[in-house]
Protein backbone atom coordinates (compact mmCIF):
# COMPACT_ATOMS: atom_id res chain seq x y z
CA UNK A 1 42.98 211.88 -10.41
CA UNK A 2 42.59 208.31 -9.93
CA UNK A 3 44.97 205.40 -10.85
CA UNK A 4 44.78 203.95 -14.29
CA UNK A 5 43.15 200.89 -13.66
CA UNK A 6 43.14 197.35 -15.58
CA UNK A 7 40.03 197.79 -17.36
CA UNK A 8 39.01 198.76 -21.02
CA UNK A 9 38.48 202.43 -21.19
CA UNK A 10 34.99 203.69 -20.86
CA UNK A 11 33.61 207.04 -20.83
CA UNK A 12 32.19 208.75 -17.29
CA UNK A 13 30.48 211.81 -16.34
CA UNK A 14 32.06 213.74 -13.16
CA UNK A 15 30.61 216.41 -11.43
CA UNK A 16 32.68 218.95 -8.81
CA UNK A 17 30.62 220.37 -5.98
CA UNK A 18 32.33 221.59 -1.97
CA UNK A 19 35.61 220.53 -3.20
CA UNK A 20 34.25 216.81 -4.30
CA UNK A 21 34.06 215.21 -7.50
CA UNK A 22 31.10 212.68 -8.02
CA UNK A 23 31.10 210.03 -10.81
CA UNK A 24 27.27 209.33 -12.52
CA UNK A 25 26.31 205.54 -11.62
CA UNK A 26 24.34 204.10 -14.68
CA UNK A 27 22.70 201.58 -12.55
CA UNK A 28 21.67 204.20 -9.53
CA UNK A 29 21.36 206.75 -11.79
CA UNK A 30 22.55 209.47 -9.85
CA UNK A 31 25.72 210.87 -8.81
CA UNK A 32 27.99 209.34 -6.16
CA UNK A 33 30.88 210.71 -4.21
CA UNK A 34 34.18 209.57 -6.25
CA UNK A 35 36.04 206.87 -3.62
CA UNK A 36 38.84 204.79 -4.54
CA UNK A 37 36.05 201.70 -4.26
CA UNK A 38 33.92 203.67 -6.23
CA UNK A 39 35.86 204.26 -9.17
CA UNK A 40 36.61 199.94 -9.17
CA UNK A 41 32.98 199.79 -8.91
CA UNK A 42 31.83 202.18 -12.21
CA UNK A 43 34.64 200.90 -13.91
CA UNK A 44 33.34 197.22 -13.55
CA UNK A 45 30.01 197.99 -13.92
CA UNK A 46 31.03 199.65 -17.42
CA UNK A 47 32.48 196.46 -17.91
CA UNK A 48 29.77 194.10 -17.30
CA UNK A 49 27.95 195.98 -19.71
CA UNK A 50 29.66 197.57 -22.70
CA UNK A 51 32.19 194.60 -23.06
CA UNK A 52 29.97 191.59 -21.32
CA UNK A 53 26.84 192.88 -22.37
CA UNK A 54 24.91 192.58 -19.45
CA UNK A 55 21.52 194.42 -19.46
CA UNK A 56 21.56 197.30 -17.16
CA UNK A 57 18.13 196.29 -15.93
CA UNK A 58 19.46 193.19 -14.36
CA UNK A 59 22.57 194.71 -12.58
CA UNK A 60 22.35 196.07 -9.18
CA UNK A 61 24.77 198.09 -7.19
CA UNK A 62 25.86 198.46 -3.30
CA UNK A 63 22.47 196.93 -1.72
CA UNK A 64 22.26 195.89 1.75
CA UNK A 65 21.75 191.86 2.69
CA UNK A 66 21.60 190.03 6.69
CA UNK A 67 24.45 187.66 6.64
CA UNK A 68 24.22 185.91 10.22
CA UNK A 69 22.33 188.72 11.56
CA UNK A 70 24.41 191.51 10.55
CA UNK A 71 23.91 193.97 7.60
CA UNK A 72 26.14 193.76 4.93
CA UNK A 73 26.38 195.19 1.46
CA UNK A 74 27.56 194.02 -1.53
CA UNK A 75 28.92 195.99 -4.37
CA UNK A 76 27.42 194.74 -7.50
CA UNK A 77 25.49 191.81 -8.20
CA UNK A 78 23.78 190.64 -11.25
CA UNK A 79 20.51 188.82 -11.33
CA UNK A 80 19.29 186.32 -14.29
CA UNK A 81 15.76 186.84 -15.68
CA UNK A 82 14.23 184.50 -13.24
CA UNK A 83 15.25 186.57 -10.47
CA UNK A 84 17.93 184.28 -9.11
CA UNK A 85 21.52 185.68 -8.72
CA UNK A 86 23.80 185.04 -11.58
CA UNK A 87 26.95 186.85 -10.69
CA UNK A 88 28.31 188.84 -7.47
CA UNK A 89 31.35 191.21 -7.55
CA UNK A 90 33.35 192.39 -4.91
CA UNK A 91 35.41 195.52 -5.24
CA UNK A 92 38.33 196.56 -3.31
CA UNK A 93 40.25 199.92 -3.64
CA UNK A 94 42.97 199.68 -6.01
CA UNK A 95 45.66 200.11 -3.02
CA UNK A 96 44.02 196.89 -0.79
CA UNK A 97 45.52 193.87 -2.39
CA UNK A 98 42.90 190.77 -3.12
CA UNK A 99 43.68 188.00 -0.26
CA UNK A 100 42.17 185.49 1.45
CA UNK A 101 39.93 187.99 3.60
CA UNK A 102 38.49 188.97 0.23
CA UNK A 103 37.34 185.73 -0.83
CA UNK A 104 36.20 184.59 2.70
CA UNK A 105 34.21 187.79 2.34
CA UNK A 106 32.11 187.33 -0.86
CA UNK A 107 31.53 183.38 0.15
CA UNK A 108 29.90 184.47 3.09
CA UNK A 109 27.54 186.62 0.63
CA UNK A 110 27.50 183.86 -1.43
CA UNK A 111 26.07 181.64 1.42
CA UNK A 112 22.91 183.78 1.12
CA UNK A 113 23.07 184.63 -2.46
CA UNK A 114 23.76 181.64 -4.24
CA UNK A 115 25.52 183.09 -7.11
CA UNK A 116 26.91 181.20 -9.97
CA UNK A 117 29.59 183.85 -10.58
CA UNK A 118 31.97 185.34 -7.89
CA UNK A 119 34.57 188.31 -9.32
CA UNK A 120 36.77 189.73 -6.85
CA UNK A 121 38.58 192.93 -7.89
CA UNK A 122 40.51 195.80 -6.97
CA UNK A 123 41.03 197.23 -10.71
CA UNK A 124 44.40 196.20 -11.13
CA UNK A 125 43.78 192.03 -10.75
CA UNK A 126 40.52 190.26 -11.25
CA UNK A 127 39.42 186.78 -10.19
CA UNK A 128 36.70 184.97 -11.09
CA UNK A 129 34.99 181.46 -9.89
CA UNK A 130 32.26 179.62 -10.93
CA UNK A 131 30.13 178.09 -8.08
CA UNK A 132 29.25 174.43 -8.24
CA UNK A 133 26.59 174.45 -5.20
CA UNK A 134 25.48 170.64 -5.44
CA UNK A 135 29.40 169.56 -4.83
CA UNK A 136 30.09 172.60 -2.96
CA UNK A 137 33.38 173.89 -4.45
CA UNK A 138 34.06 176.20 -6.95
CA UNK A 139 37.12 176.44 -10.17
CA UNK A 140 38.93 179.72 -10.75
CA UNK A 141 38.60 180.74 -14.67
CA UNK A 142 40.16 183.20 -16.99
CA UNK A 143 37.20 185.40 -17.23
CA UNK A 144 33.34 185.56 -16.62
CA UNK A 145 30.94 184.40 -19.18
CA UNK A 146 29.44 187.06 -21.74
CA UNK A 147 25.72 187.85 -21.04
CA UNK A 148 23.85 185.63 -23.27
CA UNK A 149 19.61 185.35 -23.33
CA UNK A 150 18.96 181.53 -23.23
């Protein structure tokens, strides 16, 4: 099917209809047509929550935002309890290598967004940054924080 991708292994629920297979989205709660992108995407949103433990309640998936006048969407981003944005992820397909388009990409999102977190994948390499607004720059780290309730 898809490429084995550099994530713990998490269960998924497939459906086949016209000669497509769909993979159930925990966060949309429906079924969505099985892309390369998409299978990054479930695979991180299992991620965020089974090994991170972020509540599904405050993750949100492929939403549309105006960046400079033009709609954009993002692919997941996760919100703290007081409604401001703790993390944004950016998914690639597993055959697009991450590169400086990628990052230049989710720090334009970030302009509006404001997140704390940035995670750039494409299943096979992860990077993550943590924001420092006030001085305007940002340090690459090993991994993102684990959800914790202050």
């Amino acid at each position: 099917m898809f490429q084995e991708l550099n994530f713990p292994k998490f269960e998924y629920r497939f459906k086949s209809t016209e000669n497509k297979v769909s993979i159930f989205d925990v966060i949309r709660k429906k079924f969505i047509i099985l892309q390369p992108e998409e299978w990054v995407r479930q695979h991180c949103v299992h991620y965020l929550i089974s090994v991170k433990n972020y509540p599904k309640s405050l993750i949100n998936v492929e939403k549309e935002l105006i960046i400079n006048g033009l709609k954009k969407r993002y692919d997941i981003v996760v919100f703290n309890p007081d409604g401001s944005i703790h993390l944004i992820v950016e998914c690639k397909s597993d055959t697009i290598a991450i590169d400086q388009t990628t990052f230049d990409q989710i720090a334009r999102y970030n302009m509006a967004l404001n997140a704390s977190y940035l995670m750039v994948t494409n299943g096979l390499n992860h990077y993550y940054c943590e924001m420092d607004m006030k001085a305007e720059r940002f340090s690459f780290l090993k991994d993102i924080p684990n959800y914790n309730q202050e």
